[in-house]
N, C-alpha and C. Protein backbone atom coordinates (compact mmCIF):
# COMPACT_ATOMS: atom_id res chain seq x y z
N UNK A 1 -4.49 -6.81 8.87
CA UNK A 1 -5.71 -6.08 9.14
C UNK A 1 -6.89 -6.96 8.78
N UNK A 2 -8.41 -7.07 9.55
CA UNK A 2 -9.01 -7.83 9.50
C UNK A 2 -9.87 -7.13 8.70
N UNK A 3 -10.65 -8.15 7.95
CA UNK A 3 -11.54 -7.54 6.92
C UNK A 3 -13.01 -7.04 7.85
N UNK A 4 -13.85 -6.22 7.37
CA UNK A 4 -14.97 -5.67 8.39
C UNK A 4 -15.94 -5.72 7.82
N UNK A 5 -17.41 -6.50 7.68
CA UNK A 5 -18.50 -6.26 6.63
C UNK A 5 -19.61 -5.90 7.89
N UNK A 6 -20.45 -5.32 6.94
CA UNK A 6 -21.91 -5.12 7.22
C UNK A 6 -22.79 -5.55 6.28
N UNK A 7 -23.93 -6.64 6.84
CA UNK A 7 -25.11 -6.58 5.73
C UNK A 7 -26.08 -5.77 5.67
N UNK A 8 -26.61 -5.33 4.82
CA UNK A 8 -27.69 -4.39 4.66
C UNK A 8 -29.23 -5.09 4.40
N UNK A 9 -29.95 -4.94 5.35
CA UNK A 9 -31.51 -5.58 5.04
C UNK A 9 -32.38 -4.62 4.84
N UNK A 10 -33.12 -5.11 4.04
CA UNK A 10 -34.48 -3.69 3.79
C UNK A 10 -33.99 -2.36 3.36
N UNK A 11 -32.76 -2.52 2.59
CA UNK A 11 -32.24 -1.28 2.06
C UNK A 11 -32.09 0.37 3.68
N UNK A 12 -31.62 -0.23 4.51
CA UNK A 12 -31.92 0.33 5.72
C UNK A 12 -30.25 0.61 5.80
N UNK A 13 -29.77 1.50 5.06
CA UNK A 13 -28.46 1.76 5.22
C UNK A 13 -28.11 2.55 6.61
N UNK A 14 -28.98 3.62 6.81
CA UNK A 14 -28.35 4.52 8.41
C UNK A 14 -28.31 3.56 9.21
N UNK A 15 -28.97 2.31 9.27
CA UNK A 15 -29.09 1.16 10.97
C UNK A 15 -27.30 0.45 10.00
N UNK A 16 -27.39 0.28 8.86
CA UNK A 16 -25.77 -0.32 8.24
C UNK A 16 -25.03 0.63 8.60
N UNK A 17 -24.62 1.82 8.41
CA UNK A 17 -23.75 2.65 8.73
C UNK A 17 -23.52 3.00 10.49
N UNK A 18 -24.53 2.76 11.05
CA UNK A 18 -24.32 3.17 12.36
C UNK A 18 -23.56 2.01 12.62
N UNK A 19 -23.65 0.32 12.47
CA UNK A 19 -23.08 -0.73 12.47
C UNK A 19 -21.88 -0.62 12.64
N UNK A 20 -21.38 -0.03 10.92
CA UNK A 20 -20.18 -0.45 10.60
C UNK A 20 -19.06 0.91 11.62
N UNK A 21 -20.03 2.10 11.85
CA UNK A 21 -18.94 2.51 12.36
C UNK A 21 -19.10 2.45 14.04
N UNK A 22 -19.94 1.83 14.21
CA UNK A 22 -19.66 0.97 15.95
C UNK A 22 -18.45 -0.28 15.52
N UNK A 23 -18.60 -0.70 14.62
CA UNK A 23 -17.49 -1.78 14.44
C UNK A 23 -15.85 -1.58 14.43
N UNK A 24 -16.06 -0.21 13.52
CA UNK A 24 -14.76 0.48 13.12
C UNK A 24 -14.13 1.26 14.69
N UNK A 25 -15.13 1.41 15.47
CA UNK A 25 -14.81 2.11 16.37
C UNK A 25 -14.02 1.03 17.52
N UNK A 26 -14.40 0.25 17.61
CA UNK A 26 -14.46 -0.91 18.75
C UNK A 26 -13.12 -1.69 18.02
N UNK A 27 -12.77 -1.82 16.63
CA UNK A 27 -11.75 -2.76 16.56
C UNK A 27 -10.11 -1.26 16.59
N UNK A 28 -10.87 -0.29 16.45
CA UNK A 28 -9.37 0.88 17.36
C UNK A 28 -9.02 1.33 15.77
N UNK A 29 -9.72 1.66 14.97
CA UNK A 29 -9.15 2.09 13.41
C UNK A 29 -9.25 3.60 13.67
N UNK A 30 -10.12 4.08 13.82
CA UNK A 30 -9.79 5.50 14.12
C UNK A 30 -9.02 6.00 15.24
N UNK A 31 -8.73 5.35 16.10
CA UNK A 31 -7.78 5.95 16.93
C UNK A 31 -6.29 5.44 16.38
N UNK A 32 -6.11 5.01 15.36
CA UNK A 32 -4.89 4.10 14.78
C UNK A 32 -4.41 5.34 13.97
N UNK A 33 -5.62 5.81 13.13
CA UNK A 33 -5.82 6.44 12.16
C UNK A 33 -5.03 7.77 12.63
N UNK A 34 -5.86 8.29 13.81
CA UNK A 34 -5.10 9.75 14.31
C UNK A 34 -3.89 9.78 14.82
N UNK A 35 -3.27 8.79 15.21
CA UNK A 35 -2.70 8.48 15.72
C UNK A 35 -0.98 8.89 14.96
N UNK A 36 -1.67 8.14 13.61
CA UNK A 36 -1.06 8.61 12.30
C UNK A 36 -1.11 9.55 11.77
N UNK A 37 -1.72 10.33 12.35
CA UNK A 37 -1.78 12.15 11.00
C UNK A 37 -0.79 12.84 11.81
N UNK A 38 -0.78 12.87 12.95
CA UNK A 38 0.54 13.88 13.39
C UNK A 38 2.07 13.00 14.06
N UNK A 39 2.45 13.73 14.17
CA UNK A 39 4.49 13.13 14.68
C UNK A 39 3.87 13.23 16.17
N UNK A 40 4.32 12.14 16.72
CA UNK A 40 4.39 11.79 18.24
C UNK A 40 5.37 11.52 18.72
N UNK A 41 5.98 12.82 19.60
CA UNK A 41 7.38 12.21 20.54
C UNK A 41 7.42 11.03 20.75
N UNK A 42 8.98 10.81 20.63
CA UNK A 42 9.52 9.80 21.46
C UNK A 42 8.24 9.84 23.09
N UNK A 43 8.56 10.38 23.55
CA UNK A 43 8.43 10.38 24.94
C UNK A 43 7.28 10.87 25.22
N UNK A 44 6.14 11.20 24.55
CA UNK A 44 4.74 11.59 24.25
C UNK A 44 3.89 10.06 23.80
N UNK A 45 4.82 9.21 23.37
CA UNK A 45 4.62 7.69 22.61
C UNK A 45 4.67 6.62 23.74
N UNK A 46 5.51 6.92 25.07
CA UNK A 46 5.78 6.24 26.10
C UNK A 46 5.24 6.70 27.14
N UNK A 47 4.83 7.56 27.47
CA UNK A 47 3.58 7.95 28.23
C UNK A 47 2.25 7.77 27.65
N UNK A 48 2.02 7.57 26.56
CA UNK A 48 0.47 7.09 25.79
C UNK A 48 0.49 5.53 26.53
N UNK A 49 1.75 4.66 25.99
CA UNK A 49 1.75 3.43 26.61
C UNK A 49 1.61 3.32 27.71
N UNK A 50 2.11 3.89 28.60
CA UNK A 50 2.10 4.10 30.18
C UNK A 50 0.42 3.99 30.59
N UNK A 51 -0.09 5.04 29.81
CA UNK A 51 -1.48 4.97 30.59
C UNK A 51 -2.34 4.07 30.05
N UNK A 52 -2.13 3.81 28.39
CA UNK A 52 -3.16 2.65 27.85
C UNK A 52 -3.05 1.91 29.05
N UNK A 53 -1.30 0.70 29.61
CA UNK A 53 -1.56 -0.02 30.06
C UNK A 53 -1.97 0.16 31.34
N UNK A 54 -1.67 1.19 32.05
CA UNK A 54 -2.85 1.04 33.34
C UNK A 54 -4.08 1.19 33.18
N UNK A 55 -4.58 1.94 32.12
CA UNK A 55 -5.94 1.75 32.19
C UNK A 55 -6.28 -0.19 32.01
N UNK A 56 -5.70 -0.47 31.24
CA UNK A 56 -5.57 -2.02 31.03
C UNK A 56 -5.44 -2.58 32.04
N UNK A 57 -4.79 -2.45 33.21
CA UNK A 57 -4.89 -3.07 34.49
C UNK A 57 -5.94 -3.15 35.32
N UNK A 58 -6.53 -1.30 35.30
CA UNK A 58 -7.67 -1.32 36.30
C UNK A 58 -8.87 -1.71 35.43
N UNK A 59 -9.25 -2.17 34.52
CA UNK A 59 -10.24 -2.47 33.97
C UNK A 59 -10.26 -4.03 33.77
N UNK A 60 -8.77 -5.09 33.64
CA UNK A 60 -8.91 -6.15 34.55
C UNK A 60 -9.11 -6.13 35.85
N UNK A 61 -8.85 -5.44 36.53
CA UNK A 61 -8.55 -5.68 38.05
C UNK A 61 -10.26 -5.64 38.25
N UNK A 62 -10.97 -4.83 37.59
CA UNK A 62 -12.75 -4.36 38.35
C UNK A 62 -13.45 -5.68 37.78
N UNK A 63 -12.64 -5.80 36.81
CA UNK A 63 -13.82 -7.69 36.27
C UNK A 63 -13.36 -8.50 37.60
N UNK A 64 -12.36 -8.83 38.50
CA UNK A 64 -11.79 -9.38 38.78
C UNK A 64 -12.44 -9.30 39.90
N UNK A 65 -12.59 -8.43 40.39
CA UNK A 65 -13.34 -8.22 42.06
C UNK A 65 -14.62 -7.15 42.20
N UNK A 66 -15.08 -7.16 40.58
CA UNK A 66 -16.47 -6.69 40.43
C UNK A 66 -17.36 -7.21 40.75
């Protein structure tokens, strides 16, 4: 797991906090997180994969011929 900082300038913590949790959001910790609080079928676990990776396809494919 990668370590995550924010600096704080001018004691301006809400512009730090909005930061860190655009950061937290974007490196997939909360969706890791929920991911983990409940039991996920077998087969509820392989259809999640199923669609991550097509979404993963068509979102190469639109850079590609965007």
């Amino acid at each position: 797991m990668k370590e995550i900082q924010v600096k704080v300038f001018d004691n301006d913590l809400e512009k730090a906090m909005r930061i860190l949790k655009k950061k937290i959001q974007n490196d997939g910790l909360f969706k890791r997180l929920k991911l983990k609080k409940n039991y996920e079928k077998p087969s509820e676990h392989k259809r999640r994969k199923q669609r991550e990776a097509l979404r993963r396809q068509r979102i190469t494919a639109s850079k590609r011929f965007g």
